[in-house]
N, C-alpha and C. Protein backbone atom coordinates (compact mmCIF):
# COMPACT_ATOMS: atom_id res chain seq x y z
N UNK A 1 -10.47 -15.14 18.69
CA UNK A 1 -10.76 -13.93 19.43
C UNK A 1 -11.70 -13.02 18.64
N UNK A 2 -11.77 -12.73 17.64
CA UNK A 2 -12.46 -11.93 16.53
C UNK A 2 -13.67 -12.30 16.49
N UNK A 3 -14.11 -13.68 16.97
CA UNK A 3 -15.21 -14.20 16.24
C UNK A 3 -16.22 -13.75 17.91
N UNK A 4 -15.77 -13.94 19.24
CA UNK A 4 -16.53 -13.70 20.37
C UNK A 4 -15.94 -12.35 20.55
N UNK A 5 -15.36 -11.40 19.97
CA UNK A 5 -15.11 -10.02 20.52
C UNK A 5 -14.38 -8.96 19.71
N UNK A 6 -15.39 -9.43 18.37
CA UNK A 6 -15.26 -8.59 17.55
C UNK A 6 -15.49 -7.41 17.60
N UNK A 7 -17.12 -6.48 18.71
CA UNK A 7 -16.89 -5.52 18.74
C UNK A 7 -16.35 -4.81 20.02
N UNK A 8 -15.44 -5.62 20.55
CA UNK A 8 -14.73 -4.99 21.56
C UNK A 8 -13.49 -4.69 20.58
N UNK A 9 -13.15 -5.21 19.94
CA UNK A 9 -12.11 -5.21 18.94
C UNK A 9 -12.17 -3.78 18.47
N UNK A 10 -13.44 -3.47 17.66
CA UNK A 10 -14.34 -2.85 16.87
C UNK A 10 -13.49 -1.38 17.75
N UNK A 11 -14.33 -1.30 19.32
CA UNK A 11 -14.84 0.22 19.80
C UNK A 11 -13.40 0.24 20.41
N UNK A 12 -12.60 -1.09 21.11
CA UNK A 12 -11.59 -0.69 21.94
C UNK A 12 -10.11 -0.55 21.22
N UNK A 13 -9.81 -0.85 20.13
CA UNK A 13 -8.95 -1.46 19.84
C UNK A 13 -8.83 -0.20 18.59
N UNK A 14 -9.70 -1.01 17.41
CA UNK A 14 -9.68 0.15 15.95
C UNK A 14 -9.99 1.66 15.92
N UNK A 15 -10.88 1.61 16.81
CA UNK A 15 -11.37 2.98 17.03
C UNK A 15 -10.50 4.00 17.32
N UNK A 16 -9.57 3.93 18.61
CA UNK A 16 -8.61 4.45 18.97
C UNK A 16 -7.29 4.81 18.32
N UNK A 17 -7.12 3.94 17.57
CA UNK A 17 -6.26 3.81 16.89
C UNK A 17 -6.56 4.17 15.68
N UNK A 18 -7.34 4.37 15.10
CA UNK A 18 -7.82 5.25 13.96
C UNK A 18 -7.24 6.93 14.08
N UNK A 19 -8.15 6.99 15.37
CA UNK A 19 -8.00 8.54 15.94
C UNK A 19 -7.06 9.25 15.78
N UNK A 20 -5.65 8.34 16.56
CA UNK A 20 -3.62 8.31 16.63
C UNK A 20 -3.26 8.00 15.41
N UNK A 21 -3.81 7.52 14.41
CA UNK A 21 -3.29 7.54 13.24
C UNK A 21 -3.45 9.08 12.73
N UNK A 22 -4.59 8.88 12.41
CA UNK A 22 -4.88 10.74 11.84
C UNK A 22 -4.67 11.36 12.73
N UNK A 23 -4.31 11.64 13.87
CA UNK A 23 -3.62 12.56 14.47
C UNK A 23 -2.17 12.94 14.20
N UNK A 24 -1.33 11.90 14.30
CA UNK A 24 -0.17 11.54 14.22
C UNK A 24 0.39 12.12 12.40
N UNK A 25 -0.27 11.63 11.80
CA UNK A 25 0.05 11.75 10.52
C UNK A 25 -0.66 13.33 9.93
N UNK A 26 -1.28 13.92 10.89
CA UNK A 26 -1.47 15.30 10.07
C UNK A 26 -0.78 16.42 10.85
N UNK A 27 0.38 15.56 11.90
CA UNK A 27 1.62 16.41 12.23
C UNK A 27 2.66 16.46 10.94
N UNK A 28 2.77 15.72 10.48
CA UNK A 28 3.35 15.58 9.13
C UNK A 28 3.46 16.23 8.12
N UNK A 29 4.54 16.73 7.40
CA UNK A 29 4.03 17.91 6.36
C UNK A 29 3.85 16.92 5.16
N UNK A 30 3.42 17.80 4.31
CA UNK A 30 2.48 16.77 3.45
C UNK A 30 3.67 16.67 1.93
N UNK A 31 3.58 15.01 1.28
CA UNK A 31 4.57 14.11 1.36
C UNK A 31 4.29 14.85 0.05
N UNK A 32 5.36 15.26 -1.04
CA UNK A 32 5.22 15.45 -2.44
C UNK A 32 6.44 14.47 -3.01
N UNK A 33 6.67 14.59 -4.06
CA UNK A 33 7.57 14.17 -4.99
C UNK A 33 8.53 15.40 -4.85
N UNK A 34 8.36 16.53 -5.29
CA UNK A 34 9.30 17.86 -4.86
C UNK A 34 9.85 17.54 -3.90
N UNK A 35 9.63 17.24 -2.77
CA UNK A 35 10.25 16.93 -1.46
C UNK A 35 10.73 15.24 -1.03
N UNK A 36 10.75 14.50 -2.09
CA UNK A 36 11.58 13.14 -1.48
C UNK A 36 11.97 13.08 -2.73
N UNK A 37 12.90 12.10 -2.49
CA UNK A 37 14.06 11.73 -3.49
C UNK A 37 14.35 10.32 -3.96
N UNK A 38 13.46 8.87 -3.37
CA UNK A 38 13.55 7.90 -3.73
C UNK A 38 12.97 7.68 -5.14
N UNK A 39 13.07 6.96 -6.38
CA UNK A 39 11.96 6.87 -6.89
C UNK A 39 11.24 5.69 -6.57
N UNK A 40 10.88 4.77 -5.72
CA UNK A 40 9.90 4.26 -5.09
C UNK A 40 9.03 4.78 -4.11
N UNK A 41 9.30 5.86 -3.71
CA UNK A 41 8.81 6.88 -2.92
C UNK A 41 7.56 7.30 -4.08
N UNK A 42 8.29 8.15 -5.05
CA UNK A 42 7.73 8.56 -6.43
C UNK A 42 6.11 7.55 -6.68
N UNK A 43 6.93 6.34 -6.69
CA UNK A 43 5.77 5.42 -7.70
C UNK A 43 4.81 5.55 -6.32
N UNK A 44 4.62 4.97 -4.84
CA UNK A 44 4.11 5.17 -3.79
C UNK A 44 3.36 6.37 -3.72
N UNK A 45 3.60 7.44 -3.89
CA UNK A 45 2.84 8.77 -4.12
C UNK A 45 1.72 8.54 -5.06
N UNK A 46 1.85 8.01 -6.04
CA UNK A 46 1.38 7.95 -7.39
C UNK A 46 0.33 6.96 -7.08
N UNK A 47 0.94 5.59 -6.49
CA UNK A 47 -0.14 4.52 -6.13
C UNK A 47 -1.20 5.48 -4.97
N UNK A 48 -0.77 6.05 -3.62
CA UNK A 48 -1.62 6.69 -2.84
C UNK A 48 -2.79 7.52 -3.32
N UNK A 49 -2.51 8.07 -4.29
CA UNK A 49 -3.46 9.05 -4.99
C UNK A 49 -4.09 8.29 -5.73
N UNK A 50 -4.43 6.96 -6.22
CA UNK A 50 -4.94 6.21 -7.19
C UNK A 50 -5.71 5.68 -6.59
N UNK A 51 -5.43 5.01 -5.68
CA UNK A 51 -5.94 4.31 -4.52
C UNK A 51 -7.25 5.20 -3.46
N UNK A 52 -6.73 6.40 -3.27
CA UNK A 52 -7.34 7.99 -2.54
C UNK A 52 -8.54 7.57 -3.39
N UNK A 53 -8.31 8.10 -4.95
CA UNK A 53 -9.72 8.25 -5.80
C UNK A 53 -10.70 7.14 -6.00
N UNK A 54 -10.11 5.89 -5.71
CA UNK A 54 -11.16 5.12 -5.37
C UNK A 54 -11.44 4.50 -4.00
N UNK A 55 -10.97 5.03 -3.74
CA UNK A 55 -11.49 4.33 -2.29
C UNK A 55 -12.72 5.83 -2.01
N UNK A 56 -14.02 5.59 -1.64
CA UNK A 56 -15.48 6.30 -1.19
C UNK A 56 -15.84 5.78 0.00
N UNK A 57 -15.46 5.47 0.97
CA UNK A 57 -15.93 5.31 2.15
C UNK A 57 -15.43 6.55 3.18
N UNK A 58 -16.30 7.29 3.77
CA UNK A 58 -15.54 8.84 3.55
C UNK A 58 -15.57 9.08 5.51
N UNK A 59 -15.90 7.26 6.46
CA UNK A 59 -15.54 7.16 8.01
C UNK A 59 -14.14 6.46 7.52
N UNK A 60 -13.93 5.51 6.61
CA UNK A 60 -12.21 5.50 6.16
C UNK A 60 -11.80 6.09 5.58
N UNK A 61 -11.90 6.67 4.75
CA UNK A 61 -10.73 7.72 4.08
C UNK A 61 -9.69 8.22 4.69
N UNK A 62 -10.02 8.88 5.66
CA UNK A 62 -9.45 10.26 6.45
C UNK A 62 -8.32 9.08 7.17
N UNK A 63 -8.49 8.03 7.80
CA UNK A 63 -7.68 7.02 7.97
C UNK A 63 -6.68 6.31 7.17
N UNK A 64 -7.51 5.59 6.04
CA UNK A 64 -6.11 5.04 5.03
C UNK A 64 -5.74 6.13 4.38
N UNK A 65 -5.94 7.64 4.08
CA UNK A 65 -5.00 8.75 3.93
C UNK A 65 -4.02 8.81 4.54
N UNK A 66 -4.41 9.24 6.22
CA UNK A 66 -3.42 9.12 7.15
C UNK A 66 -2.09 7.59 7.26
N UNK A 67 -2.62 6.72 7.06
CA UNK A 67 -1.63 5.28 6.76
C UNK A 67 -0.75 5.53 5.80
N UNK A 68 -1.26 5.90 4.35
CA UNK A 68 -0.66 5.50 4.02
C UNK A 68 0.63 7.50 3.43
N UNK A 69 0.27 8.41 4.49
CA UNK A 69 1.13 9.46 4.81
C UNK A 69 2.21 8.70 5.69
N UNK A 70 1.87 8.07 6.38
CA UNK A 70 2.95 7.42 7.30
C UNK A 70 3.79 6.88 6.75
N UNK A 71 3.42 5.91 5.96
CA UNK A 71 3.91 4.73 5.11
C UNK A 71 4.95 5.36 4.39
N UNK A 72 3.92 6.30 3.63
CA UNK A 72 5.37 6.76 2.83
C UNK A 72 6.47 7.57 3.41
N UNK A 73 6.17 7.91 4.19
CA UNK A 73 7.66 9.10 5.08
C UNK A 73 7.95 8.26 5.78
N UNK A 74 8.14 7.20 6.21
CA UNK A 74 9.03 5.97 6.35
C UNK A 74 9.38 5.52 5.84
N UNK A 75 8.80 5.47 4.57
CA UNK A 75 9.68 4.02 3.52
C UNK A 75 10.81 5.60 2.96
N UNK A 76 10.17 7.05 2.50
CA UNK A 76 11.37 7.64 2.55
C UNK A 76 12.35 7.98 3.25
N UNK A 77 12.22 8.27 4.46
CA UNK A 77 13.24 8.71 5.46
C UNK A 77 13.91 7.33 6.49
N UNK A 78 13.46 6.42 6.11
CA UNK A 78 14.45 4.96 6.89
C UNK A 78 14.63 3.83 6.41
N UNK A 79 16.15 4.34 5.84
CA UNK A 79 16.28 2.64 4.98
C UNK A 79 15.80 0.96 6.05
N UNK A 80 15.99 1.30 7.08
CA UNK A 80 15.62 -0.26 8.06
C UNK A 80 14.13 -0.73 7.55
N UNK A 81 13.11 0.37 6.99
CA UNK A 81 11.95 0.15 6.61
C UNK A 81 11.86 -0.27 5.39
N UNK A 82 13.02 1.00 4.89
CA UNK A 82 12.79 0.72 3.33
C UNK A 82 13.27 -0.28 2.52
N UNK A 83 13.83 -1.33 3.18
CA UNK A 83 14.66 -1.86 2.43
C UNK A 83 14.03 -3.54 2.84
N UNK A 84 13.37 -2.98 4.15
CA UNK A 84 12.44 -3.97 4.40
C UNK A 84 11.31 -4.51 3.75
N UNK A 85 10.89 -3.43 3.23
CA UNK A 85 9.55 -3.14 2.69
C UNK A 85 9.80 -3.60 1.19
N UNK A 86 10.99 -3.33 0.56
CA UNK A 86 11.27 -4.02 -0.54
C UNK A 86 11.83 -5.45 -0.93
N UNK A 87 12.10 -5.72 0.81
CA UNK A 87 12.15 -7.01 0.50
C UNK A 87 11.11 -7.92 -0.19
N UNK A 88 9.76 -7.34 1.29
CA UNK A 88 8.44 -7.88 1.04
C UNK A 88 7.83 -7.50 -0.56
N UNK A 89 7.97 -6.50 -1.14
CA UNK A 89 7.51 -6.72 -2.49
C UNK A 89 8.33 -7.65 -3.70
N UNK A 90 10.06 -7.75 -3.16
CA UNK A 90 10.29 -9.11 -4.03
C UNK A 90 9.59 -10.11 -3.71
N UNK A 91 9.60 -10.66 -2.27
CA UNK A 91 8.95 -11.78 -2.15
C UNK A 91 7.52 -12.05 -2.53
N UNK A 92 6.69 -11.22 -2.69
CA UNK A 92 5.39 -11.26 -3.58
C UNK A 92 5.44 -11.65 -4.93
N UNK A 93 6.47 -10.90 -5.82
CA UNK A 93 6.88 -11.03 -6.59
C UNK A 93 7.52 -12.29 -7.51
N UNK A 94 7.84 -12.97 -6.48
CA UNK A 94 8.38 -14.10 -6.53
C UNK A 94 7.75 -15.23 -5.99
N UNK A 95 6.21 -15.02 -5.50
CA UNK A 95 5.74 -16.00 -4.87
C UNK A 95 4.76 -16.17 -5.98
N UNK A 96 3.41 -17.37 -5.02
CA UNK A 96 2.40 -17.31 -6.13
C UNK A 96 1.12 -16.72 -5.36
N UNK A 97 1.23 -15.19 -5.19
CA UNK A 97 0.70 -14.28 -4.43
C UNK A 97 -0.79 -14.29 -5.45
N UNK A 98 -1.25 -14.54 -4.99
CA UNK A 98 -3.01 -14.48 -5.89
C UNK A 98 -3.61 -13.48 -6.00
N UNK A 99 -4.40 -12.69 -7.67
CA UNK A 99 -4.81 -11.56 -7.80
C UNK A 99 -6.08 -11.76 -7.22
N UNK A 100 -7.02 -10.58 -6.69
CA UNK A 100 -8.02 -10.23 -6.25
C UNK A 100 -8.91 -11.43 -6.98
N UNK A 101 -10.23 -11.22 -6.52
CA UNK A 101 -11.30 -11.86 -7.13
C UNK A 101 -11.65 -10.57 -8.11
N UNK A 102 -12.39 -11.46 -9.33
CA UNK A 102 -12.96 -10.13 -10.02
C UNK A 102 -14.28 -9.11 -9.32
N UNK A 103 -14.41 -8.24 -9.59
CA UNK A 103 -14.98 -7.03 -8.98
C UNK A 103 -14.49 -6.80 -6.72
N UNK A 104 -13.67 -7.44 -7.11
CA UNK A 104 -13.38 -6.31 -5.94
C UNK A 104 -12.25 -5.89 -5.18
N UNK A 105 -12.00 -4.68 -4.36
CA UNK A 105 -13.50 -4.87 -3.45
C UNK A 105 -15.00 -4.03 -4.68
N UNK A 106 -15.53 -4.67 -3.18
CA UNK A 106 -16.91 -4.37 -4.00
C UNK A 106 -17.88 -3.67 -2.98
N UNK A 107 -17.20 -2.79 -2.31
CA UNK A 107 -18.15 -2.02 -1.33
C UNK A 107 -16.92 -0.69 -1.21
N UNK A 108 -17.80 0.33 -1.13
CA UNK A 108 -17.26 1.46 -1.37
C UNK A 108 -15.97 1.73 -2.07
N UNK A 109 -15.68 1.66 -3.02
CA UNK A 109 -15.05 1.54 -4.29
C UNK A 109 -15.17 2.34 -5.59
N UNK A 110 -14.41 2.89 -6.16
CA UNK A 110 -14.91 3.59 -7.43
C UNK A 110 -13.95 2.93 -8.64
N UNK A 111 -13.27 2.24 -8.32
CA UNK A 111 -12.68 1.80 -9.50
C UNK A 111 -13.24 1.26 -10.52
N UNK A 112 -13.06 1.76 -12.20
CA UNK A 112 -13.75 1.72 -13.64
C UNK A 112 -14.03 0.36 -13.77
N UNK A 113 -14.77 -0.45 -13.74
CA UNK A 113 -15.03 -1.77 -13.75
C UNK A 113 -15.02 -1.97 -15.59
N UNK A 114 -14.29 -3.42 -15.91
CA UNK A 114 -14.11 -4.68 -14.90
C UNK A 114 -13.12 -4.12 -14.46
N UNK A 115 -12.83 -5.01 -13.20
CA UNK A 115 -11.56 -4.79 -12.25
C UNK A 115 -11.61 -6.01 -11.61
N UNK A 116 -9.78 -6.22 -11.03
CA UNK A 116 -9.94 -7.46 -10.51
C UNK A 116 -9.70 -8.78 -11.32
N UNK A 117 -9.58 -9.81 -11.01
CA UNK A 117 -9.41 -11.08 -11.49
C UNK A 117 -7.99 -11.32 -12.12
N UNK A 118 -7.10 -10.31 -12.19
CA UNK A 118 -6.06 -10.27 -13.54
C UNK A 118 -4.55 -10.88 -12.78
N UNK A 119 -3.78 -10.26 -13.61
CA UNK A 119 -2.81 -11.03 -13.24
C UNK A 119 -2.27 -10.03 -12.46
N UNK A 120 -0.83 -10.36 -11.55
CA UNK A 120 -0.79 -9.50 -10.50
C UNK A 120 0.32 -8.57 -11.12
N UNK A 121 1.67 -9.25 -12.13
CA UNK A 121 2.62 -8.94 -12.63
C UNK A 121 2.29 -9.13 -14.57
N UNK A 122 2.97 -8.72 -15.05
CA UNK A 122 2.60 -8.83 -16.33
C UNK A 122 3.68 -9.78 -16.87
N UNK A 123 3.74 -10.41 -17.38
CA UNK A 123 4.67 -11.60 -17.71
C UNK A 123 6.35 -10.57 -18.21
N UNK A 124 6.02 -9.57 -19.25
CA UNK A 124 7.00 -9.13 -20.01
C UNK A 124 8.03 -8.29 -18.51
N UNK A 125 7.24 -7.89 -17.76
CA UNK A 125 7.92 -7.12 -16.35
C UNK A 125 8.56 -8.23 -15.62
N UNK A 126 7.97 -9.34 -15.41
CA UNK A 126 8.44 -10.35 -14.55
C UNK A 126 9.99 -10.88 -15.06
N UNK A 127 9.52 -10.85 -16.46
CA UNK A 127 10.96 -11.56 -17.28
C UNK A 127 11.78 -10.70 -17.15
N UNK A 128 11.36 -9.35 -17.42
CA UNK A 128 12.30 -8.59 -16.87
C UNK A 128 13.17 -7.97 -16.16
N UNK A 129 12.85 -7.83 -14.64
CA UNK A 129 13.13 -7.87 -13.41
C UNK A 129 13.83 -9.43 -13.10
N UNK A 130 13.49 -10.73 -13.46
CA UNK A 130 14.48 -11.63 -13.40
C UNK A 130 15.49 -11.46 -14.26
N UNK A 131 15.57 -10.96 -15.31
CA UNK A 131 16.65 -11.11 -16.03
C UNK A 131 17.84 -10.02 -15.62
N UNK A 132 17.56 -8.95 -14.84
CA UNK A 132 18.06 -8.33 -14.25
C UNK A 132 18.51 -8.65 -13.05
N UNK A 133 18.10 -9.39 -12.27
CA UNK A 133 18.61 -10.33 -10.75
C UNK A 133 19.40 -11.25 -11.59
N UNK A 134 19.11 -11.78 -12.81
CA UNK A 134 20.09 -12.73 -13.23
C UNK A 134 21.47 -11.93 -13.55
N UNK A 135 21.61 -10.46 -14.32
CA UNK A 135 22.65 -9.64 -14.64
C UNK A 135 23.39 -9.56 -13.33
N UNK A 136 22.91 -8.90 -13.01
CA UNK A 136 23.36 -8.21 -11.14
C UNK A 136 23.99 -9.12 -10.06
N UNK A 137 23.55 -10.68 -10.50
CA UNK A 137 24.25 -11.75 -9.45
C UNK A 137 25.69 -12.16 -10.26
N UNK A 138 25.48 -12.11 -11.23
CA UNK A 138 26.57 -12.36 -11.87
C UNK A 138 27.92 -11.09 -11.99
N UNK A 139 27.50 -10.18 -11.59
CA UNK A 139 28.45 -9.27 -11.70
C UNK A 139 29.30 -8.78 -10.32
């Protein structure tokens, strides 16, 4: 479908839905750490703003801002999400989820180059976090 109606995709589909995103999400009061209480919420804040400063494409911005305002006042305010959502990062975690290519992305981007190519988990975290699923099953 993408490949014969991509820009119907494009004007009918993304477009609109861009719009209802940033609409939707700047009903929202705006997400601090002062005001939620998860600390994965916490680290999520922290990634959003990291992510904010490099990302320069400034017809997306105003969009993956708005996403990822959503994102996080769901993953804080509903465990059915949140707990969902952490499933999906064990299972990354645990898979053999592949890091980026080196340099990218590589279109509108500000991140300090090199970037990219690395590993996704750091070995000493990985051992760690298993050795802790290993504590926790056993108890």
């Amino acid at each position: 479908m993408l490949r014969t109606q991509r820009q119907f995709v494009i004007d009918k589909v993304k477009a609109p839905l861009r719009k209802v995103l940033i609409l939707v999400a700047n009903r929202l009061p705006e997400i601090t750490k002062e005001n939620t209480l998860h600390p994965n919420t916490h680290i999520l804040i922290d990634l959003k703003d990291k992510f904010l400063e490099y990302e320069t494409n400034p017809e997306r911005k105003e969009m993956l801002k708005a996403g990822w305002k959503m994102f996080i006042a769901e993953y804080e305010h509903d465990p059915f999400y949140r707990y969902r959502f952490d499933w999906l990062i064990e299972e990354i975690v645990n898979s053999d989820w592949k890091p980026r290519p080196v340099g990218h992305p590589n279109l509108f981007w500000g991140e300090p180059e090199p970037y990219g190519g690395g590993y996704l988990i750091k070995d000493d975290k990985l051992r760690s976090y298993k050795n802790r699923r290993h504590i926790w099953a056993s108890q």
